[in-house]
Protein backbone atom coordinates (compact mmCIF):
# COMPACT_ATOMS: atom_id res chain seq x y z
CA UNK A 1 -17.01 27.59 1.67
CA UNK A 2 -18.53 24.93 4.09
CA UNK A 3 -20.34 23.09 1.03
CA UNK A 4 -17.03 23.13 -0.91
CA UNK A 5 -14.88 21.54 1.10
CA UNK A 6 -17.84 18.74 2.41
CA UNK A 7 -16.39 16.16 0.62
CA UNK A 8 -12.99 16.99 1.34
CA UNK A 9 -13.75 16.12 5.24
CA UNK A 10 -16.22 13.22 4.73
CA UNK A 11 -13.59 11.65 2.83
CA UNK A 12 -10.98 12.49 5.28
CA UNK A 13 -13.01 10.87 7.77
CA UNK A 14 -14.12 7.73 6.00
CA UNK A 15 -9.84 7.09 5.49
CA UNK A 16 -9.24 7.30 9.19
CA UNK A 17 -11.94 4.89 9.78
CA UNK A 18 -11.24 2.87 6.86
CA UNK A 19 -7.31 2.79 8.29
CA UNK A 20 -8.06 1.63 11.87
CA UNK A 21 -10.48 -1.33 10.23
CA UNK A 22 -7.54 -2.01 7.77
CA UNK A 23 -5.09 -2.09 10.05
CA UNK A 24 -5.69 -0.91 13.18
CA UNK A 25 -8.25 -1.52 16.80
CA UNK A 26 -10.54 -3.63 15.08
CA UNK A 27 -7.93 -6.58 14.83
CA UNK A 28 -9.53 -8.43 17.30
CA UNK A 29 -12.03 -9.40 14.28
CA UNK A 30 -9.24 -10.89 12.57
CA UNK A 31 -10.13 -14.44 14.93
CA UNK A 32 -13.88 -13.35 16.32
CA UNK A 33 -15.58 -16.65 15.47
CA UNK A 34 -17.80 -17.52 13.38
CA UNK A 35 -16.65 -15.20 10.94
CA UNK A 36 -12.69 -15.10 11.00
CA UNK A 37 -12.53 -11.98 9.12
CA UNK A 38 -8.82 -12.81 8.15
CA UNK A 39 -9.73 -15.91 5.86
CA UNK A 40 -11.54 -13.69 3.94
CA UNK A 41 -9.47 -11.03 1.14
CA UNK A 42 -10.20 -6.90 1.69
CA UNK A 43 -10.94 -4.57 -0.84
CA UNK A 44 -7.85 -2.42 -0.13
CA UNK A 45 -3.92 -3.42 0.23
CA UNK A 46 -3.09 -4.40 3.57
CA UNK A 47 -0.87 -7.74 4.11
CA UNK A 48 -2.63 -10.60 5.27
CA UNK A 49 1.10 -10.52 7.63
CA UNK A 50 0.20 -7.31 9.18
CA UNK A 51 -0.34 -8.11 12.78
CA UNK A 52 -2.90 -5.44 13.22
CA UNK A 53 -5.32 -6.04 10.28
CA UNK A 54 -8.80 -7.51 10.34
CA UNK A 55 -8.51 -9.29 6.89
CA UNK A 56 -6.65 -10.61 4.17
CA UNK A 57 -4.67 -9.30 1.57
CA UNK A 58 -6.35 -9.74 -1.82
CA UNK A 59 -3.22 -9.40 -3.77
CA UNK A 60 -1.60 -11.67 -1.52
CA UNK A 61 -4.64 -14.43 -1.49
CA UNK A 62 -4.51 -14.52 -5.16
CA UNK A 63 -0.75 -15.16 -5.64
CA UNK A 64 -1.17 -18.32 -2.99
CA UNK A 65 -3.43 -20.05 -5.44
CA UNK A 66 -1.56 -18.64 -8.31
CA UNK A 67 1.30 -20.66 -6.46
CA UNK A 68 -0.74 -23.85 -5.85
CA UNK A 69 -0.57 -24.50 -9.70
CA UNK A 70 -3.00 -27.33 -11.01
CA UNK A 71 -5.09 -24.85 -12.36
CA UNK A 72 -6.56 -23.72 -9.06
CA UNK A 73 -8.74 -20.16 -9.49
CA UNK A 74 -9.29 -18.45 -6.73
CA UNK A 75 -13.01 -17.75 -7.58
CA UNK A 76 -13.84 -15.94 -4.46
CA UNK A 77 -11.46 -13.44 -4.07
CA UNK A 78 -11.94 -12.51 -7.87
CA UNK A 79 -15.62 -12.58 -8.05
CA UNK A 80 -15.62 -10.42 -4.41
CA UNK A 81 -13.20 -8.01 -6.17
CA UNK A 82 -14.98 -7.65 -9.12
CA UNK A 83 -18.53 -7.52 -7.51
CA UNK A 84 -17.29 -4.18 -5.61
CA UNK A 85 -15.30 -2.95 -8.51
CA UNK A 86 -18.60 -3.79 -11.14
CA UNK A 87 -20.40 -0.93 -8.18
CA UNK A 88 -18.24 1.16 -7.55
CA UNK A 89 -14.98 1.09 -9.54
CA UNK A 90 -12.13 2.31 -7.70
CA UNK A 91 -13.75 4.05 -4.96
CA UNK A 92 -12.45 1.92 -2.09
CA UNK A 93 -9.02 3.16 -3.43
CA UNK A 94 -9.59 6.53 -2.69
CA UNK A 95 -12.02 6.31 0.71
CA UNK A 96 -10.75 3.33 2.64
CA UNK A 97 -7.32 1.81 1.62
CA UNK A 98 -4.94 2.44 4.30
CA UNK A 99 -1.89 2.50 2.40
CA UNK A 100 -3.67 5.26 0.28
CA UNK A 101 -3.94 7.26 2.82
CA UNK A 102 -0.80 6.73 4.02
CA UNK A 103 0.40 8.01 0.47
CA UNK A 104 -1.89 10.92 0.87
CA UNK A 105 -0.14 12.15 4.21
CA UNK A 106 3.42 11.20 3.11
CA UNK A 107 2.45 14.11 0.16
CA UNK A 108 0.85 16.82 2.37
CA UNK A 109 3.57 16.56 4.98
CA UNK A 110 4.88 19.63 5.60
CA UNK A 111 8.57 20.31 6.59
CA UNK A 112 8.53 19.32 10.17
CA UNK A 113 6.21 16.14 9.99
CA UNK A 114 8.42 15.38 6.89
CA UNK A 115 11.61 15.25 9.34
CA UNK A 116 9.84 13.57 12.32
CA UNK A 117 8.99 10.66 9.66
CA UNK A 118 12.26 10.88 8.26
CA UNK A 119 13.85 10.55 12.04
CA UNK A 120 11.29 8.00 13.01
CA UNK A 121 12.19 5.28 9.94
CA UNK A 122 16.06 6.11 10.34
CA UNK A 123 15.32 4.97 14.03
CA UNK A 124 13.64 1.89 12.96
CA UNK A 125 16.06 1.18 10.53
CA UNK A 126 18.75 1.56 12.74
CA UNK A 127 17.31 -1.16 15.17
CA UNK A 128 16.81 -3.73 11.86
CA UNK A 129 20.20 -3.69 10.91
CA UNK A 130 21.10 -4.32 14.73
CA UNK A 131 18.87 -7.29 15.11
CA UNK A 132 18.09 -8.66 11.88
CA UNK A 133 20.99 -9.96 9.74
CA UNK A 134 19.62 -8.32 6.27
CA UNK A 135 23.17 -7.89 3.91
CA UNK A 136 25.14 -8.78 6.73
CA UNK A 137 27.28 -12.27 7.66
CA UNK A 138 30.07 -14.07 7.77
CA UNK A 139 32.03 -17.08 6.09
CA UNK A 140 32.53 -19.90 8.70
CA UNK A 141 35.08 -22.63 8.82
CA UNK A 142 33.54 -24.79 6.60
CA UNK A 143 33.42 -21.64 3.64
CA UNK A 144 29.55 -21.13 3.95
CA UNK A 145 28.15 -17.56 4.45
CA UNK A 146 25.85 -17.31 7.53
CA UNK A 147 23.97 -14.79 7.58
CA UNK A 148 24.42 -12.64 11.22
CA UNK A 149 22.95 -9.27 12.20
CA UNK A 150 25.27 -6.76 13.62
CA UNK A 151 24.26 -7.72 17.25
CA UNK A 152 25.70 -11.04 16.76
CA UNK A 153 28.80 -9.58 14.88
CA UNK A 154 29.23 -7.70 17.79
CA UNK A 155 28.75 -10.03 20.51
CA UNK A 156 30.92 -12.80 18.60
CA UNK A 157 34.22 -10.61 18.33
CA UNK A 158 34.04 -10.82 14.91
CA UNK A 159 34.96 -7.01 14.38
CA UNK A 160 36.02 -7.25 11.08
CA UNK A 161 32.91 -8.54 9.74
CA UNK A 162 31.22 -6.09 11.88
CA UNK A 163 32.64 -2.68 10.72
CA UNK A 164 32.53 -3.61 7.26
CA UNK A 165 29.11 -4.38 7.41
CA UNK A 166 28.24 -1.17 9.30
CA UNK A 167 30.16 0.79 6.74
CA UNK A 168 28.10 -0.72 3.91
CA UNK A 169 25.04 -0.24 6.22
CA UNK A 170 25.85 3.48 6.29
CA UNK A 171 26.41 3.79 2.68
CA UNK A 172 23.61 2.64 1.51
CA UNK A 173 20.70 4.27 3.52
CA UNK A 174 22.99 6.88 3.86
CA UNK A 175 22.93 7.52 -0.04
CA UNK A 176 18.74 6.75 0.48
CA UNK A 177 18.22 9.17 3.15
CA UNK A 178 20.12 11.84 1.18
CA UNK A 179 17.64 11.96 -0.68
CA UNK A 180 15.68 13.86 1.67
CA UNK A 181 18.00 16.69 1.99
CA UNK A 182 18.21 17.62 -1.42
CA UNK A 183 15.65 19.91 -3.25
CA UNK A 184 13.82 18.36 -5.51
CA UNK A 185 10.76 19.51 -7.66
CA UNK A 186 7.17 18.04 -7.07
CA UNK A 187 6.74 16.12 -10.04
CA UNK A 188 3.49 14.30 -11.87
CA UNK A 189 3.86 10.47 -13.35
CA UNK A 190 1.84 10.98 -17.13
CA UNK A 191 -0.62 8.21 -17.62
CA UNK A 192 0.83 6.82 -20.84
CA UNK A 193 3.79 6.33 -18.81
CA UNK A 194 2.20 4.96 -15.40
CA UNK A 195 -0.15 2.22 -18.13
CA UNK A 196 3.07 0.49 -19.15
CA UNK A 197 4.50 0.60 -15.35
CA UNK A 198 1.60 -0.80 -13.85
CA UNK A 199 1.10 -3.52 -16.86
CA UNK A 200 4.85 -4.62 -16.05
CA UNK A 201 4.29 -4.87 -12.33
CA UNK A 202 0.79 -6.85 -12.94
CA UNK A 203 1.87 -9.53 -15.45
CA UNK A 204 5.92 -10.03 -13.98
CA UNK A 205 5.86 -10.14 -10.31
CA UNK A 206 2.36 -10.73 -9.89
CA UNK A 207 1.04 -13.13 -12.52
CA UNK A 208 4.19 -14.88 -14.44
CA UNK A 209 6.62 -14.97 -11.16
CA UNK A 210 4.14 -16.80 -8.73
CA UNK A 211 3.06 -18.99 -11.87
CA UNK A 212 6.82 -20.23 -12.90
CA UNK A 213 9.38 -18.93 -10.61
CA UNK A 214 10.74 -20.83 -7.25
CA UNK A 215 11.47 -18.76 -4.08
CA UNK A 216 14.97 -19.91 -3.47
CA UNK A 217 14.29 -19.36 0.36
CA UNK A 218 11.51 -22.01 -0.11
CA UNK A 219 12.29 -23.79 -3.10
CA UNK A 220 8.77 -23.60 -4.35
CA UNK A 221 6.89 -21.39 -6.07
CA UNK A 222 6.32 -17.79 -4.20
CA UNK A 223 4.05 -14.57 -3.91
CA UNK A 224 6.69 -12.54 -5.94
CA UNK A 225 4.63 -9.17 -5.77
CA UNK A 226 4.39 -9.64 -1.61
CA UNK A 227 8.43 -9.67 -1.49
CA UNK A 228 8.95 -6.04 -3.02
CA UNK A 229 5.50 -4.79 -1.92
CA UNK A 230 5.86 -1.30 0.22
CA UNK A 231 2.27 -1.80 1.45
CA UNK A 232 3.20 -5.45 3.39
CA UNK A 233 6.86 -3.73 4.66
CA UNK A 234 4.85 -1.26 5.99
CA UNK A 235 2.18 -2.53 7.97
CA UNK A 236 3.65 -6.12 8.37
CA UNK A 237 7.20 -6.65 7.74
CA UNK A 238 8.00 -3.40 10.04
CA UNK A 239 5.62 -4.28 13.26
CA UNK A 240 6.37 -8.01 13.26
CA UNK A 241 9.89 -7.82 13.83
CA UNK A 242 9.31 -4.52 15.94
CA UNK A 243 6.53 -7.01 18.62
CA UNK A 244 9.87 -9.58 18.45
CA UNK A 245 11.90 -7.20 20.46
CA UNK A 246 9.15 -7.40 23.17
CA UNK A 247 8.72 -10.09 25.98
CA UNK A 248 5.33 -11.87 26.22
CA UNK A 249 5.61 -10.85 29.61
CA UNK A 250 4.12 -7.45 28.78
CA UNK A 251 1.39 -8.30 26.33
CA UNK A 252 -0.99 -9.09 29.44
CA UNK A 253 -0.16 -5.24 30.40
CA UNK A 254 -2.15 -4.21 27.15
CA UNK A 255 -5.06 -6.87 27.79
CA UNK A 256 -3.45 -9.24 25.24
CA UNK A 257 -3.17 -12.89 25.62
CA UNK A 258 0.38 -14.50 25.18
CA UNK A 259 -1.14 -17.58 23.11
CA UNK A 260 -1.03 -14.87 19.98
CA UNK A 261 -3.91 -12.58 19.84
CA UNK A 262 -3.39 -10.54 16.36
CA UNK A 263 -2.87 -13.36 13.90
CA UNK A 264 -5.52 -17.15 13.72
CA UNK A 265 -4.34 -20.58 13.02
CA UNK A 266 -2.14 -20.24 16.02
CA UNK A 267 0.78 -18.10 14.57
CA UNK A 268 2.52 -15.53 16.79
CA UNK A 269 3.59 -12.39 15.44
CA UNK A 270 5.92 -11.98 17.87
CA UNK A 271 7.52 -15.35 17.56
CA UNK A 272 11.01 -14.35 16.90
CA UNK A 273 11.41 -14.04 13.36
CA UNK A 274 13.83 -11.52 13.03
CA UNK A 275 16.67 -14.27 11.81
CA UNK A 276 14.61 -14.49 8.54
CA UNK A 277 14.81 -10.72 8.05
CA UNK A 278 17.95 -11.55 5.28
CA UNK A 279 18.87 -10.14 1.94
CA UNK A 280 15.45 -9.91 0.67
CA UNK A 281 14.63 -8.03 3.42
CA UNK A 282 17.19 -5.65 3.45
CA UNK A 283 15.80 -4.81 -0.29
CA UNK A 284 12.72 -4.19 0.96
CA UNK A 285 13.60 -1.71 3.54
CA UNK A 286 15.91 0.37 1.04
CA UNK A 287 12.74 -0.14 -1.41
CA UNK A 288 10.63 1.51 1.26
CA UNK A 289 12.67 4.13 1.97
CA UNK A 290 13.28 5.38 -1.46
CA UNK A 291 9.09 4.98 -2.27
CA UNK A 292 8.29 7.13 1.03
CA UNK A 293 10.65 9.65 -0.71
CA UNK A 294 9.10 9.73 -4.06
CA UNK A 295 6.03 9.68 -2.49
CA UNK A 296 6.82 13.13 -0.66
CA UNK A 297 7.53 14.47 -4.15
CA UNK A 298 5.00 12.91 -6.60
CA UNK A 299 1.00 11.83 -5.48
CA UNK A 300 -0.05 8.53 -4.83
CA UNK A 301 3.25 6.47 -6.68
CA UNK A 302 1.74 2.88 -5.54
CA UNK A 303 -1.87 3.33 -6.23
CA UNK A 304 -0.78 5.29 -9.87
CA UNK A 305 2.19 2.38 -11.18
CA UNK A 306 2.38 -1.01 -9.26
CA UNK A 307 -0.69 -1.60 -7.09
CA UNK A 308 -1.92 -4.84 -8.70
CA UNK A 309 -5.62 -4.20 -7.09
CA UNK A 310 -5.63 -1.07 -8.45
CA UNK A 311 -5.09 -2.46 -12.00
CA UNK A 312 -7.97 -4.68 -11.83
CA UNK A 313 -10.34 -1.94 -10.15
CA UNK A 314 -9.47 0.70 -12.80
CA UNK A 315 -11.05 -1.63 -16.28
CA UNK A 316 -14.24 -1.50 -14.17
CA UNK A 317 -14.32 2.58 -14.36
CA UNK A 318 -15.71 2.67 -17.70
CA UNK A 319 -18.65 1.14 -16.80
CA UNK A 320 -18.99 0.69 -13.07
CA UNK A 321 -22.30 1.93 -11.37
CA UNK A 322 -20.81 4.63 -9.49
CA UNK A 323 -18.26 6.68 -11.56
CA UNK A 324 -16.87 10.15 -12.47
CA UNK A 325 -17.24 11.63 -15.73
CA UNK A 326 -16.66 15.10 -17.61
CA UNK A 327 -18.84 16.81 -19.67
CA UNK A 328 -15.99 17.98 -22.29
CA UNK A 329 -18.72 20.77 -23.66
CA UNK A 330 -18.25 22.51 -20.80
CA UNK A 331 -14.98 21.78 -19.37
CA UNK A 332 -12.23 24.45 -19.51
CA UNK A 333 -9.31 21.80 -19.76
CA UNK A 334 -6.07 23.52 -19.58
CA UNK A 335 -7.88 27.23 -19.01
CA UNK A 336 -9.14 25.97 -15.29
CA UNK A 337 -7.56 22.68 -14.14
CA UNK A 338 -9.16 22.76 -10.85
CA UNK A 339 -9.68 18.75 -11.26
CA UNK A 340 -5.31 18.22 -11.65
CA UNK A 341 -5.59 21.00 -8.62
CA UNK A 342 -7.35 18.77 -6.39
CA UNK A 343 -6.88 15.10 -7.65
CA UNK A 344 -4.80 13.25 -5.02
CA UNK A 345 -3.75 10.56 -8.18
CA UNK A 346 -2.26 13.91 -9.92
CA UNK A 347 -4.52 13.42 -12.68
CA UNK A 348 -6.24 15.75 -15.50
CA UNK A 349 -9.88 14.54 -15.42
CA UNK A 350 -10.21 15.29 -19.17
CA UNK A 351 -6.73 14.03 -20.49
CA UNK A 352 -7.02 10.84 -22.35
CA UNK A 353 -7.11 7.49 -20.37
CA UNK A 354 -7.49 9.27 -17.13
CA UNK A 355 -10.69 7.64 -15.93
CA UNK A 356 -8.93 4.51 -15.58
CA UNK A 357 -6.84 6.42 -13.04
CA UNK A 358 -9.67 7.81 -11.32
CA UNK A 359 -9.69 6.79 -7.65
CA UNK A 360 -13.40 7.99 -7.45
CA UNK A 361 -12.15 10.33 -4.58
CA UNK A 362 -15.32 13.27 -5.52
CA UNK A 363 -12.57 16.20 -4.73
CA UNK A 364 -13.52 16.98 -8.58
CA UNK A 365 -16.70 17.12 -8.93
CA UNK A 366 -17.33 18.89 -5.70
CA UNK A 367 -15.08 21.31 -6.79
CA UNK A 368 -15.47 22.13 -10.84
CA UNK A 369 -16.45 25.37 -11.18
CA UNK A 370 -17.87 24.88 -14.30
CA UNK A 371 -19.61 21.82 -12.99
CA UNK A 372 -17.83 19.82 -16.10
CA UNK A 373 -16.73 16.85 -13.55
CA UNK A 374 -19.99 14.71 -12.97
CA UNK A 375 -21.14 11.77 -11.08
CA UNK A 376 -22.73 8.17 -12.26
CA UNK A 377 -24.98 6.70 -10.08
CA UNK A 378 -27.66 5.15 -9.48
CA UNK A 379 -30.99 6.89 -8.62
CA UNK A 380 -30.98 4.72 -5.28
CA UNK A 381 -27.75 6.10 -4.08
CA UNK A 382 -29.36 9.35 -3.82
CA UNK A 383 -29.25 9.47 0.36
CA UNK A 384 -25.39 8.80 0.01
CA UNK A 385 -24.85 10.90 -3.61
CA UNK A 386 -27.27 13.93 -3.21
CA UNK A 387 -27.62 16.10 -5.95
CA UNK A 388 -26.89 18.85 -3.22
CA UNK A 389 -23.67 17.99 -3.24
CA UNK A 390 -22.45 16.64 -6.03
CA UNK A 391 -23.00 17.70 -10.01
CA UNK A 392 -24.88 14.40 -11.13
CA UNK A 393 -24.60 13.35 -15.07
CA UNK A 394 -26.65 13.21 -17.85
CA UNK A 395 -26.41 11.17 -20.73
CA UNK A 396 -24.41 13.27 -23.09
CA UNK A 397 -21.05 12.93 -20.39
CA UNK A 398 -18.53 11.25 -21.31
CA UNK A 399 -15.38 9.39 -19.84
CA UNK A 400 -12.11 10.77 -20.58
């Protein structure tokens, strides 16, 4: 029982550590010279924004130059991306992408961490419509809206303005957090269905919008996919206008300098930028909301229909050095479906177009009973791939 669940705790493992280097203590390395780990794009979604992470964003670093126009390539972050993904497909998906993980605890909750969650981003959400203006505002003298948080509202008199913006407010992630109160079943995304969802969110907001279309708060072209992205309202959007509502005065208390230690070139995440937080913004939070949701009900929604990353990782599966394949001689398909069992991308390891899916997690071939679900690699892998461990493939595998 020890051997079968081996993989199940090494992997648990590597995603705690891969979470705290993605976004967690090891953000000092974000500005340790010579390297300046945060010019450089991670394998994994994390927002280049997010005060706490050591790197870049990859999806994010390739939508600036995708912005740039002129026909500038950004070479590096491509060729990086594609060097890991040509070794090991989309492994990194499954061991060290934070918001992964994230997804894979937002699924196993059980009732009471479900509600402590729930209570926790009501809280939070609570405090952004206070201090950030999101949907709210007014219409001054000269007939222009200005956009106001409730605070403001408040502390202006204008009570009209005020109340029916807190109605609205209560409406709406009122209606969202209903959600959570009603029984729903667990449900699985099909992978004809999740192709065509993640092709839309690859070529619209993350290829043709950042090519063609202006940000109207910027008037030039934008990183589309960043502005509806529940990875960057997660780990930046959230925090950075959370450190706003604290004085520099206490940073020192926590050994942190008050010249801005989390993020280089000199910009402060806690600058106050909580007047920016405007309609977009508000989007994004009721776009968060309603994704932790379906992610409490379906596995791994991001990584399976609109993680861009993803997308490019998952052509390399057919042929990457490190893979997972099924022997369909011996595989008991529908009769066993220990691989769907166990699979945190809700996947049936022998279904058509599957491997592309296939996060590389192991959970499936550590756990076939029939030993169908095998492992590529190469023989020099052996000390990290042991054939004690894991069923390793012969030629006559195939990929699903």
């Amino acid at each position: 029982m020890a051997s079968k669940f081996r993989n199940t705790n090494v992997k648990n493992t590597v995603q705690i550590i891969g979470f705290l280097l993605g976004s967690g203590i090891f953000y000092f390395m974000a500005t340790l010279p010579p390297v300046f780990l945060k010019r450089f794009p991670m394998p994994w979604m994390v927002c280049w924004s997010d005060p706490l992470a050591a790197g870049a964003c990859p999806s994010g670093t390739i939508q600036h130059f995708f912005t740039l126009g002129s026909g500038v390539i950004p070479f590096f972050a491509i060729g990086f991306l594609g060097l890991i993904a040509a070794f090991f497909g989309r492994m990194t998906c499954g061991w060290l992408c934070p918001f992964g993980y994230l997804q894979d605890i937002f699924f196993r909750m059980k009732v009471l961490a479900k509600w402590i969650v729930v209570a926790l981003v009501a809280l939070i959400i609570v405090y952004l419509c206070w201090t950030s203006p999101m949907f709210a505002g007014y219409v001054n003298d000269k007939g222009k809206l200005v956009s106001s948080p409730l605070m403001k509202l408040f502390g202006r008199g204008r009570f009209a303005e005020f109340y029916k913006w807190l109605a609205l407010y209560i409406v709406i992630f009122g209606a969202l957090f209903s959600l959570f109160f009603m029984k729903f079943k667990k449900f699985t995304i099909g992978n004809h269905f999740a192709n065509w969802l993640r092709i839309f969110f690859f070529l619209v907001p993350f290829i043709i919008f950042p090519f063609f279309v202006n940000d109207p708060a910027l008037s030039i072209r934008g990183p589309w996919f960043c502005k509806i992205c529940p990875a960057g309202t997660t780990f930046a959007a959230i925090p950075q206008f959370l450190f706003a509502a604290l004085p520099k005065s206490v940073f020192p208390l926590f050994g942190l300098d008050t010249a801005s230690p989390f993020i280089p070139y000199g910009l402060a995440s806690y600058s106050d930028i909580r007047p920016m937080g405007q309609l977009m913004f508000g989007i994004k939070i009721s776009m968060l909301v309603l994704f932790i949701w379906v992610s409490t009900l379906s596995k791994r929604v991001f990584c399976k229909v609109m993680c861009p990353i993803g997308f490019f990782y998952s052509g390399f599966n057919y042929f990457s050095a490190v893979r997972v394949v099924v022997d369909k001689k011996t595989c008991r398909s529908e009769k066993c479906n220990v691989c769907w069992k166990v699979c945190p991308m809700d996947i049936k390891l022998y279904d058509k177009g599957s491997t592309s899916h296939c996060i590389g997690c192991l959970e499936c071939v550590s756990r076939c009973p029939f030993k169908a679900a095998k492992l590529v690699r190469p023989s020099f892998l052996e000390w990290v791939f042991s054939r004690r461990h894991y069923t390793i493939a012969q030629k006559t595998s195939t990929e699903a």
